[in-house]
PDB file of N, CA and C in Angstrom:
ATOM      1  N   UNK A   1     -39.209 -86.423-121.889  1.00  0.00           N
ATOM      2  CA  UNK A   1     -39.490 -85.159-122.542  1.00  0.00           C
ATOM      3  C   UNK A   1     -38.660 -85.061-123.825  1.00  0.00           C
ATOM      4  N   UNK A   2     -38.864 -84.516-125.029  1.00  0.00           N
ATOM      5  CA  UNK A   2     -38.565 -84.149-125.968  1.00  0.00           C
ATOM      6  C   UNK A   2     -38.185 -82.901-126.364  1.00  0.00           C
ATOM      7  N   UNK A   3     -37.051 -82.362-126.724  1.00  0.00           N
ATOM      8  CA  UNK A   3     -36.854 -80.823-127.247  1.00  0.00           C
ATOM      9  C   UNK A   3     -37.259 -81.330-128.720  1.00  0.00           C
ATOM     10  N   UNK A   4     -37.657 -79.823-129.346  1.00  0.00           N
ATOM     11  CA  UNK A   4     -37.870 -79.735-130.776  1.00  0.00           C
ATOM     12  C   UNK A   4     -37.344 -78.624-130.830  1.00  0.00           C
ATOM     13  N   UNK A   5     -36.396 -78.346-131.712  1.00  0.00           N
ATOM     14  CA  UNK A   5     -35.542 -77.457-132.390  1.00  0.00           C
ATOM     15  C   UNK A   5     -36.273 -77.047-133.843  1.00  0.00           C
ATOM     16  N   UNK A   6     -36.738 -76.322-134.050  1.00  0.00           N
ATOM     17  CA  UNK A   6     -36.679 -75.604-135.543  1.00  0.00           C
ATOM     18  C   UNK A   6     -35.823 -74.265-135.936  1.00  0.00           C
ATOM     19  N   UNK A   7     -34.955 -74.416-136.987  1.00  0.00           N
ATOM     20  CA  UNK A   7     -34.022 -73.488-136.979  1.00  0.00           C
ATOM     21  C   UNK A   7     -35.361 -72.727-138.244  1.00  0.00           C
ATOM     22  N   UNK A   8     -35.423 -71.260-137.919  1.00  0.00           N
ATOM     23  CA  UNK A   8     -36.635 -70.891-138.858  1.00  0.00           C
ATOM     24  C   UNK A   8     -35.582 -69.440-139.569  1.00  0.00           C
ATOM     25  N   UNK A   9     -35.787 -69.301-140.709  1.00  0.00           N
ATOM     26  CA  UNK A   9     -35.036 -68.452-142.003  1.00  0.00           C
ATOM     27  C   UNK A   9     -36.463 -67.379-142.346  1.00  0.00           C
ATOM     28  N   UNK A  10     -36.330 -66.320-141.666  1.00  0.00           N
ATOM     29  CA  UNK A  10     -37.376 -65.706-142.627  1.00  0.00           C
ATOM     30  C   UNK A  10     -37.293 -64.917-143.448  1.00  0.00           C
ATOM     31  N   UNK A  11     -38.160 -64.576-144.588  1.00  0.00           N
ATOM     32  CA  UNK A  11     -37.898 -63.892-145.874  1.00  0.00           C
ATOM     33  C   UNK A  11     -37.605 -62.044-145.538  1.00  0.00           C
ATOM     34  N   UNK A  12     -36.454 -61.780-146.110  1.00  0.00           N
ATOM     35  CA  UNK A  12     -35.822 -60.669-145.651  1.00  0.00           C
ATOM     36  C   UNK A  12     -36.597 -59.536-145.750  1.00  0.00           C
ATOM     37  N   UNK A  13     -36.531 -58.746-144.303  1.00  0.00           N
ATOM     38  CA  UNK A  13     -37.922 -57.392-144.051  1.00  0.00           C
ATOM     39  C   UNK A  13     -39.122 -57.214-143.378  1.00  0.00           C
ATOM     40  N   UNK A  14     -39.645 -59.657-143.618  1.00  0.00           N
ATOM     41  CA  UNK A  14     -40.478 -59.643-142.445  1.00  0.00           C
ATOM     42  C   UNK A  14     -40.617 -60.007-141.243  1.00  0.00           C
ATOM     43  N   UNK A  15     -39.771 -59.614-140.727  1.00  0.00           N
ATOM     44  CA  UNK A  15     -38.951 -60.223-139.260  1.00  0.00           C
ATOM     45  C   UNK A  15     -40.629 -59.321-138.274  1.00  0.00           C
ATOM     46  N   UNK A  16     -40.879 -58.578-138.397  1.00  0.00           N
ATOM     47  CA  UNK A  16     -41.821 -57.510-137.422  1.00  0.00           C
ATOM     48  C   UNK A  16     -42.898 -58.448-137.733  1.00  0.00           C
ATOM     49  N   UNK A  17     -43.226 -58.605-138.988  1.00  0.00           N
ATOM     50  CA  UNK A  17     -44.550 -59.328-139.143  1.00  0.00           C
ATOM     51  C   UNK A  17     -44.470 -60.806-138.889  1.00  0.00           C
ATOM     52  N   UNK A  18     -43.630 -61.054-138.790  1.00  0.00           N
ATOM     53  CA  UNK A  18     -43.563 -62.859-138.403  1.00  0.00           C
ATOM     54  C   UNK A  18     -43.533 -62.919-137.074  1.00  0.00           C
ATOM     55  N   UNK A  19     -42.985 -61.754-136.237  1.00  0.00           N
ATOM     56  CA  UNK A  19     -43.198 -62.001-134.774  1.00  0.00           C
ATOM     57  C   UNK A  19     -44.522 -61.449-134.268  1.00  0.00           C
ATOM     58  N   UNK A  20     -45.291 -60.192-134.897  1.00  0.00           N
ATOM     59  CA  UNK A  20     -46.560 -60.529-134.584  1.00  0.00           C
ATOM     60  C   UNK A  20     -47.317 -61.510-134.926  1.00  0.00           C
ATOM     61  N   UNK A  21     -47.168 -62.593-136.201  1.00  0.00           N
ATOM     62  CA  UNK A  21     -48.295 -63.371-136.186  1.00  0.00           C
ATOM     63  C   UNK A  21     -47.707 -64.526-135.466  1.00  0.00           C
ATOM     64  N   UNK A  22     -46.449 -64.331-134.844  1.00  0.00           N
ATOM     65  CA  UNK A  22     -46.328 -65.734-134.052  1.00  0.00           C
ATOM     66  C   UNK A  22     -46.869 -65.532-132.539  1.00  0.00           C
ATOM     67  N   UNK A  23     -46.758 -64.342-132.099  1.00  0.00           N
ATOM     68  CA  UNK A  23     -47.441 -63.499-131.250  1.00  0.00           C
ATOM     69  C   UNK A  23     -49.351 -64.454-130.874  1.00  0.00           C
ATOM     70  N   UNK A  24     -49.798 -64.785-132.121  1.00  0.00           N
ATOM     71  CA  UNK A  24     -50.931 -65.584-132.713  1.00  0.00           C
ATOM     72  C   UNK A  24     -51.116 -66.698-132.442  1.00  0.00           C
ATOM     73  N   UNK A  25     -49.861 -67.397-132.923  1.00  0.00           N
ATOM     74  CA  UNK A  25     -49.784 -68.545-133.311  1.00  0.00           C
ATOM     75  C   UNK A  25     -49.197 -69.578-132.134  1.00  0.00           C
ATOM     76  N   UNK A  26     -48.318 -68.454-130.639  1.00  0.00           N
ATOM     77  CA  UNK A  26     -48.010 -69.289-129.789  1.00  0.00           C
ATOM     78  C   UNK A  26     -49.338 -69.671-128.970  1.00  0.00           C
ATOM     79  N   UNK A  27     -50.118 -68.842-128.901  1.00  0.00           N
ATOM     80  CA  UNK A  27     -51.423 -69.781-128.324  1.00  0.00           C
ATOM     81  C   UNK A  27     -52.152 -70.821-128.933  1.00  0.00           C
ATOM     82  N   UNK A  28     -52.193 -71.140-130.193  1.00  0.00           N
ATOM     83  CA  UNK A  28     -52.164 -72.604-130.676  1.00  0.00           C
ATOM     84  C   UNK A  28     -50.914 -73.833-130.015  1.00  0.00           C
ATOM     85  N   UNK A  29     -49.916 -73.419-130.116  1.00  0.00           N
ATOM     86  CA  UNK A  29     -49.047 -74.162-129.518  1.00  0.00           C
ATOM     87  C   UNK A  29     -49.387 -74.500-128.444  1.00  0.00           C
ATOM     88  N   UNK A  30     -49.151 -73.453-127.293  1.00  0.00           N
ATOM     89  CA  UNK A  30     -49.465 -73.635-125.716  1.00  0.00           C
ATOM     90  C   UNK A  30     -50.830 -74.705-125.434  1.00  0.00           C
ATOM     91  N   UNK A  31     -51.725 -74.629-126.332  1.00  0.00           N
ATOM     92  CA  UNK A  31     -53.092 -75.310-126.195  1.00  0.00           C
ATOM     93  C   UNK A  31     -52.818 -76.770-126.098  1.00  0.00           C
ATOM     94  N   UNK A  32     -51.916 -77.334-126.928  1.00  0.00           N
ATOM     95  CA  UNK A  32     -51.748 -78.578-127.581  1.00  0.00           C
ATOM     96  C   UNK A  32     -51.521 -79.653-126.120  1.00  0.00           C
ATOM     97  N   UNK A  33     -52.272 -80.759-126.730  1.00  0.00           N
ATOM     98  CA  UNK A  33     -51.916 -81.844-125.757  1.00  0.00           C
ATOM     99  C   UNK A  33     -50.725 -82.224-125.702  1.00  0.00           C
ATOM    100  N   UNK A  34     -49.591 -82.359-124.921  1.00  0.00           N
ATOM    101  CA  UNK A  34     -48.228 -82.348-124.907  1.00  0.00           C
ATOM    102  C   UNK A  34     -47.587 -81.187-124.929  1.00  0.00           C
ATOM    103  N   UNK A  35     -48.075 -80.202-124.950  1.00  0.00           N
ATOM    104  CA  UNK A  35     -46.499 -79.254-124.668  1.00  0.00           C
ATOM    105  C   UNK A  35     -46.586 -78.673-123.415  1.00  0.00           C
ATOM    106  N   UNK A  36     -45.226 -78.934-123.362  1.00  0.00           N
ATOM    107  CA  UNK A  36     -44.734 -78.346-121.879  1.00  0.00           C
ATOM    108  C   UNK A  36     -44.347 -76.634-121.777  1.00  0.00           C
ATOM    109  N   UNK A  37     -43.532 -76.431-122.878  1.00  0.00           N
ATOM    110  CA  UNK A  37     -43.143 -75.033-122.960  1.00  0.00           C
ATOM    111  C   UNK A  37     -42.586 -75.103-124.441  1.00  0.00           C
ATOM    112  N   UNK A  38     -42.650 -73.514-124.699  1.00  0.00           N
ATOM    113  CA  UNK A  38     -41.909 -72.805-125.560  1.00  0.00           C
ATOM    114  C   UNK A  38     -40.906 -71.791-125.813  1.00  0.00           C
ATOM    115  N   UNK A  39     -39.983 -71.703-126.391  1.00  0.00           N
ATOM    116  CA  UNK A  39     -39.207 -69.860-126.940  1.00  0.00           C
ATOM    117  C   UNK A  39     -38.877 -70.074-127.940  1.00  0.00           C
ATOM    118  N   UNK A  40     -39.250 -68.779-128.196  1.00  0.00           N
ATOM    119  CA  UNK A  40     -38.644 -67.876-129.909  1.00  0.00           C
ATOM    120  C   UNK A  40     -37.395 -67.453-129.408  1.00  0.00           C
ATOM    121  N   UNK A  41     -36.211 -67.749-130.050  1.00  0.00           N
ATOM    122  CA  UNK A  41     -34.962 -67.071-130.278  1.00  0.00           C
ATOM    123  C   UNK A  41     -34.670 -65.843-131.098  1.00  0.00           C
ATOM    124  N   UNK A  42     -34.634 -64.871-131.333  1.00  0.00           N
ATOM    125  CA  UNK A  42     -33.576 -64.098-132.296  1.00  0.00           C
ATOM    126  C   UNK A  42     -32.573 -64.712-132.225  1.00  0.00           C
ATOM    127  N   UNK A  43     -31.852 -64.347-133.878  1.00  0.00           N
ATOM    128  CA  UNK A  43     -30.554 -64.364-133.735  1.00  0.00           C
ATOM    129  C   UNK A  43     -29.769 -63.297-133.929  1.00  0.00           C
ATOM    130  N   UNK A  44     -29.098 -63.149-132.902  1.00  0.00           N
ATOM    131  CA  UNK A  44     -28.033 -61.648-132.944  1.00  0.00           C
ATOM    132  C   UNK A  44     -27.190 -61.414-134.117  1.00  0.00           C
ATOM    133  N   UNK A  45     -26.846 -62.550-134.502  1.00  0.00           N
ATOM    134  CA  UNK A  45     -25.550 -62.190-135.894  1.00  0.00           C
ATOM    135  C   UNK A  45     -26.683 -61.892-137.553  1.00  0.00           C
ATOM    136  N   UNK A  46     -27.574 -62.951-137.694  1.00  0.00           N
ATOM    137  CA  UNK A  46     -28.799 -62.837-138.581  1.00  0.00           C
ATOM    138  C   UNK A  46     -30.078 -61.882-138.260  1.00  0.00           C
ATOM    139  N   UNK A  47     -30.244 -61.122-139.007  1.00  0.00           N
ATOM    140  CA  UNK A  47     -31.606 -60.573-138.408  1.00  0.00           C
ATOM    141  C   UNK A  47     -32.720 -61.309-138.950  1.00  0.00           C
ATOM    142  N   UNK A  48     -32.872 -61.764-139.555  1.00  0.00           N
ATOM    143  CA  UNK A  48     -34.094 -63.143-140.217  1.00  0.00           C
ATOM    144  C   UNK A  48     -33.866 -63.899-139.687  1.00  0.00           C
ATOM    145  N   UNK A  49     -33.259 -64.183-138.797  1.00  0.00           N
ATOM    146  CA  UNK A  49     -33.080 -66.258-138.280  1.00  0.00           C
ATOM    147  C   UNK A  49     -33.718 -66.254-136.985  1.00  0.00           C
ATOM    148  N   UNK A  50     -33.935 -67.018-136.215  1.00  0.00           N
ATOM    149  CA  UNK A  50     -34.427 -67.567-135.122  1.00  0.00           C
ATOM    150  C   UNK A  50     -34.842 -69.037-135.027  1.00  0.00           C
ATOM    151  N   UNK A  51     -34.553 -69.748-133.537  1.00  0.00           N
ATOM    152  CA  UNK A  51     -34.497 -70.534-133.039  1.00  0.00           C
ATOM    153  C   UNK A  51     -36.227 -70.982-132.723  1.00  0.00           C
ATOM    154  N   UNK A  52     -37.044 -72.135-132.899  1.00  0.00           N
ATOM    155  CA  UNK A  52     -37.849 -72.549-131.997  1.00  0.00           C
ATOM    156  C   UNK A  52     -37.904 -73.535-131.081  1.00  0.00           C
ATOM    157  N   UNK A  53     -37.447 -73.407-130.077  1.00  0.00           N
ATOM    158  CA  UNK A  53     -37.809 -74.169-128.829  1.00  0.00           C
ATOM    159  C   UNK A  53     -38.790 -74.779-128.146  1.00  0.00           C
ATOM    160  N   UNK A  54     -39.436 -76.238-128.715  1.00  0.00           N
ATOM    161  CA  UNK A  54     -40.525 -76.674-128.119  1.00  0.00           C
ATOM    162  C   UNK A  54     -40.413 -77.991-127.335  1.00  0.00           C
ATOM    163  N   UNK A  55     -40.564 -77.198-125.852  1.00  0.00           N
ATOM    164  CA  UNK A  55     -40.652 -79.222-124.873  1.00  0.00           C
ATOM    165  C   UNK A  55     -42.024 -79.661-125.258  1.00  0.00           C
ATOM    166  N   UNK A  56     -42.164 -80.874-125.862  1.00  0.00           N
ATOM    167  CA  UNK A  56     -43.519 -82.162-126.018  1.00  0.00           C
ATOM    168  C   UNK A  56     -42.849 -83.056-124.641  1.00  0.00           C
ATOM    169  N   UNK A  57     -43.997 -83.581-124.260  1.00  0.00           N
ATOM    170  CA  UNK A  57     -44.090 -85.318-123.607  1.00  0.00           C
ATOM    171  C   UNK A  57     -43.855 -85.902-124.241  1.00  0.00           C
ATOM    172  N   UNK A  58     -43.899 -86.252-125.424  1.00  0.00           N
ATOM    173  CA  UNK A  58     -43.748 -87.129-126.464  1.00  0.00           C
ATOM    174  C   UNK A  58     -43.745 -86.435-127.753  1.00  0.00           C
ATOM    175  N   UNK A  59     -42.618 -87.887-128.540  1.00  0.00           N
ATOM    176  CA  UNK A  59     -42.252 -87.017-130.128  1.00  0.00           C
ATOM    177  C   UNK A  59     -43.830 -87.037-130.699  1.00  0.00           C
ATOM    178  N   UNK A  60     -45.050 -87.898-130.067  1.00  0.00           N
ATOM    179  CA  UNK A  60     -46.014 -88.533-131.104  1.00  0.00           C
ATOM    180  C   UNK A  60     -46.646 -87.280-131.084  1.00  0.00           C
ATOM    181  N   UNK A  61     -47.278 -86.096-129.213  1.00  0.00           N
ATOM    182  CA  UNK A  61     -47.495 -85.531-129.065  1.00  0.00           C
ATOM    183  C   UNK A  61     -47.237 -84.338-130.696  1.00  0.00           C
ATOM    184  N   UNK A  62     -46.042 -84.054-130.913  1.00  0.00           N
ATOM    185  CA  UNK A  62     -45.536 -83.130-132.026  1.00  0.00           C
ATOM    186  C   UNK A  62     -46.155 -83.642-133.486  1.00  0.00           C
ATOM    187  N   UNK A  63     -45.368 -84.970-133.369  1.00  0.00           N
ATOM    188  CA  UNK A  63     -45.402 -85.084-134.670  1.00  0.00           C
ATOM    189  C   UNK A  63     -47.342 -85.366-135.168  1.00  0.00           C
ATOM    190  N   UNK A  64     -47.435 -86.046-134.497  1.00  0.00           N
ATOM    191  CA  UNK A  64     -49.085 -86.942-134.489  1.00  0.00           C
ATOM    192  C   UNK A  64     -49.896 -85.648-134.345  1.00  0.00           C
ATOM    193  N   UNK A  65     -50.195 -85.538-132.766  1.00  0.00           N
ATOM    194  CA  UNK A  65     -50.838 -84.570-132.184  1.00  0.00           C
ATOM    195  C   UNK A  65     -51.198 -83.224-132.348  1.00  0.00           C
ATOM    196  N   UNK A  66     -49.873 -82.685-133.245  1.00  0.00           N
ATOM    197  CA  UNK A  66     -49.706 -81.429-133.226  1.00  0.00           C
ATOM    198  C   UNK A  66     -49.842 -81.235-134.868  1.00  0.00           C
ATOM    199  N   UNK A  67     -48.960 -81.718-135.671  1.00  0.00           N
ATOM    200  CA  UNK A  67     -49.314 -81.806-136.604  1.00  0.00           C
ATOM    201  C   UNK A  67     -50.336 -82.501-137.395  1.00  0.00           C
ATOM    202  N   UNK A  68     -50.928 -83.033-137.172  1.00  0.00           N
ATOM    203  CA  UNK A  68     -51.941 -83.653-137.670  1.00  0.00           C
ATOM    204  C   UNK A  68     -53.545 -83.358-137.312  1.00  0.00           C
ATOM    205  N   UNK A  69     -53.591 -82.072-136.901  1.00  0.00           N
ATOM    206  CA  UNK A  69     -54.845 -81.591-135.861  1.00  0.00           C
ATOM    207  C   UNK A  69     -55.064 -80.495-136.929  1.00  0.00           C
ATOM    208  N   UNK A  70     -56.483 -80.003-136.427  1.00  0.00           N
ATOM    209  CA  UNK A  70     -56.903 -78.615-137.176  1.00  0.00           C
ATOM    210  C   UNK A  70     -55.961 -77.320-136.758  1.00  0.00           C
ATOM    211  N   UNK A  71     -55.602 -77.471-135.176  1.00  0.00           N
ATOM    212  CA  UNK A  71     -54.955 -76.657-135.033  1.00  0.00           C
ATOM    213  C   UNK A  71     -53.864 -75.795-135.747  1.00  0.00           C
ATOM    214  N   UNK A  72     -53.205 -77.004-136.229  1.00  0.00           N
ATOM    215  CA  UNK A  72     -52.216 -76.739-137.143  1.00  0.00           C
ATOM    216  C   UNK A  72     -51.979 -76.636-138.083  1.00  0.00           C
ATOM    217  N   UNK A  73     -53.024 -75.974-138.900  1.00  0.00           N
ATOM    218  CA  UNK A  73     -53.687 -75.609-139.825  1.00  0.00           C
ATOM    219  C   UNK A  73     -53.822 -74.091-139.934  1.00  0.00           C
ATOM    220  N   UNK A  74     -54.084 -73.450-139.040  1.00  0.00           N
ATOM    221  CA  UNK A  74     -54.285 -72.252-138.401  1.00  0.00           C
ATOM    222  C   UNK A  74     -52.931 -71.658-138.277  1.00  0.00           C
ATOM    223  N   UNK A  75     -51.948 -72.554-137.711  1.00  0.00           N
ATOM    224  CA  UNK A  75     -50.309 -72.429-137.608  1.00  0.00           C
ATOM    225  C   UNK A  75     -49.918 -71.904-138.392  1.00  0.00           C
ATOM    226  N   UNK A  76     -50.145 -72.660-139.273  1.00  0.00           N
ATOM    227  CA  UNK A  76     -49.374 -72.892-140.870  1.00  0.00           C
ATOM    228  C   UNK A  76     -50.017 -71.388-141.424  1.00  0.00           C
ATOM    229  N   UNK A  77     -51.269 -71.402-141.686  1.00  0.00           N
ATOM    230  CA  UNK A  77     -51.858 -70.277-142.359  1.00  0.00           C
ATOM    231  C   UNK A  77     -51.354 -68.846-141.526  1.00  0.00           C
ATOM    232  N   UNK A  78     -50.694 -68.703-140.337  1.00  0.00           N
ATOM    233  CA  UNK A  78     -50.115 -67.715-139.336  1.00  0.00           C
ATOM    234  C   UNK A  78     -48.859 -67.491-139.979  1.00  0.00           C
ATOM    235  N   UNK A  79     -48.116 -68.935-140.083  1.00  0.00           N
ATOM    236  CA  UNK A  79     -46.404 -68.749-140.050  1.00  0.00           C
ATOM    237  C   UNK A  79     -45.640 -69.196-141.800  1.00  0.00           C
ATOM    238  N   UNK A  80     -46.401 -69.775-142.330  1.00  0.00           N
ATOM    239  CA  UNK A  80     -45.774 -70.662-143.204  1.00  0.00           C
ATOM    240  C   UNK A  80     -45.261 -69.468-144.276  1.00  0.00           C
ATOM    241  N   UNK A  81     -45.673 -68.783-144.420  1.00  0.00           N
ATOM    242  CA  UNK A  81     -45.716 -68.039-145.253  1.00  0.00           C
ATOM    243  C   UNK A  81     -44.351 -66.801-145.208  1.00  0.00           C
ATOM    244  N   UNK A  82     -43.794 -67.237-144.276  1.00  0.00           N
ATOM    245  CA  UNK A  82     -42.297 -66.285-144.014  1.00  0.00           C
ATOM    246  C   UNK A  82     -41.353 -67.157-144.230  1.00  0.00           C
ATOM    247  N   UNK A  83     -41.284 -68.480-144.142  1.00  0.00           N
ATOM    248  CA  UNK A  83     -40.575 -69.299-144.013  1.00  0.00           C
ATOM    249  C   UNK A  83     -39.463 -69.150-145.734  1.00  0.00           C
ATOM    250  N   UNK A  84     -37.962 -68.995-145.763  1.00  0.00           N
ATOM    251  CA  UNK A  84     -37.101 -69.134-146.462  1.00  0.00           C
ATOM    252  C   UNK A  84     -35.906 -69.641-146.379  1.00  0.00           C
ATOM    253  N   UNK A  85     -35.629 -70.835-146.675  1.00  0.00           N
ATOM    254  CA  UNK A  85     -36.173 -71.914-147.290  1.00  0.00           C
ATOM    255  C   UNK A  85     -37.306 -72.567-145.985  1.00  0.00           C
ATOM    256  N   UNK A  86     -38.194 -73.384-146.311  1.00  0.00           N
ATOM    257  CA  UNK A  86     -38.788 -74.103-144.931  1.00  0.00           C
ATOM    258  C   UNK A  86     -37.951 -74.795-144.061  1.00  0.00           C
ATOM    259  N   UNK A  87     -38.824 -74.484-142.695  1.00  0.00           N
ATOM    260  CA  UNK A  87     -37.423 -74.682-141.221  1.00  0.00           C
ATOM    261  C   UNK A  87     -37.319 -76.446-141.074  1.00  0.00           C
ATOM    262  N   UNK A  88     -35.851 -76.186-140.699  1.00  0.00           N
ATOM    263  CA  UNK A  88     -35.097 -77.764-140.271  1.00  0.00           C
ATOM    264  C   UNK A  88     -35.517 -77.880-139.021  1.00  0.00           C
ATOM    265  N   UNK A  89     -36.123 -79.282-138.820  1.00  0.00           N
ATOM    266  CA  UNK A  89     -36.869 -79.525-137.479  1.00  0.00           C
ATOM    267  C   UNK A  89     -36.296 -81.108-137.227  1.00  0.00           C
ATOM    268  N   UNK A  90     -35.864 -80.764-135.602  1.00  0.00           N
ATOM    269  CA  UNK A  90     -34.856 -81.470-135.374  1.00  0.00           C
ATOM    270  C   UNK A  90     -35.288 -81.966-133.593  1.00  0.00           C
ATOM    271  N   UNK A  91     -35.259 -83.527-133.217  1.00  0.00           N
ATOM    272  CA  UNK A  91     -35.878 -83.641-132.139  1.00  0.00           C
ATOM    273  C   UNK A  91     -34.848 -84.384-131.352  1.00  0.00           C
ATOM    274  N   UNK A  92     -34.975 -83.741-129.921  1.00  0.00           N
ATOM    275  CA  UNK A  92     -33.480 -84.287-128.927  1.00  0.00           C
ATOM    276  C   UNK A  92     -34.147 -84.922-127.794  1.00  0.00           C
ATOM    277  N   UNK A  93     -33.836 -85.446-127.112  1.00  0.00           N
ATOM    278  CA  UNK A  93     -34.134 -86.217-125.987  1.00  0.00           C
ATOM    279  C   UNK A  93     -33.491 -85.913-125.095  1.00  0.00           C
TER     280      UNK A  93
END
């Protein structure tokens, strides 16, 4: 199994609207061939920051699978757009 860490920065004010359209956007995730689970973090000290937590079966699952699908397309057009600076994505074993 694989953790995926994305540390995500969002642009200051739209913290409400980035959690409804992720609200959206975790059922694209959940769909994906390979994932096991997910969580959204807040962060208590930042009010724009949060953690993403994603178990894959495999890094290919993420990287291949997930990114490289229509799905994630849909993602992007949900989330990308809060992102300040774009999130550090980071994979553990």
């Amino acid at each position: 199994m694989i953790l995926e860490v994305a540390t995500l920065h969002i642009k200051e004010g739209f913290s409400e609207a980035f959690e409804s359209n992720f609200q959206k956007a975790e059922g694209i995730i959940s769909s994906m061939k390979g994932c096991i689970s997910h969580q959204l973090k807040k962060c208590i000290e930042q009010d724009d920051k949060y953690i993403l937590l994603v178990n894959w079966e495999t890094l290919e699952d993420h990287e291949k699978g997930f990114r490289q699908s229509e799905e994630y397309q849909e993602w992007k057009a949900l989330l990308h757009h809060f992102y300040e600076p774009f999130p550090t994505v980071e994979h553990y074993k």
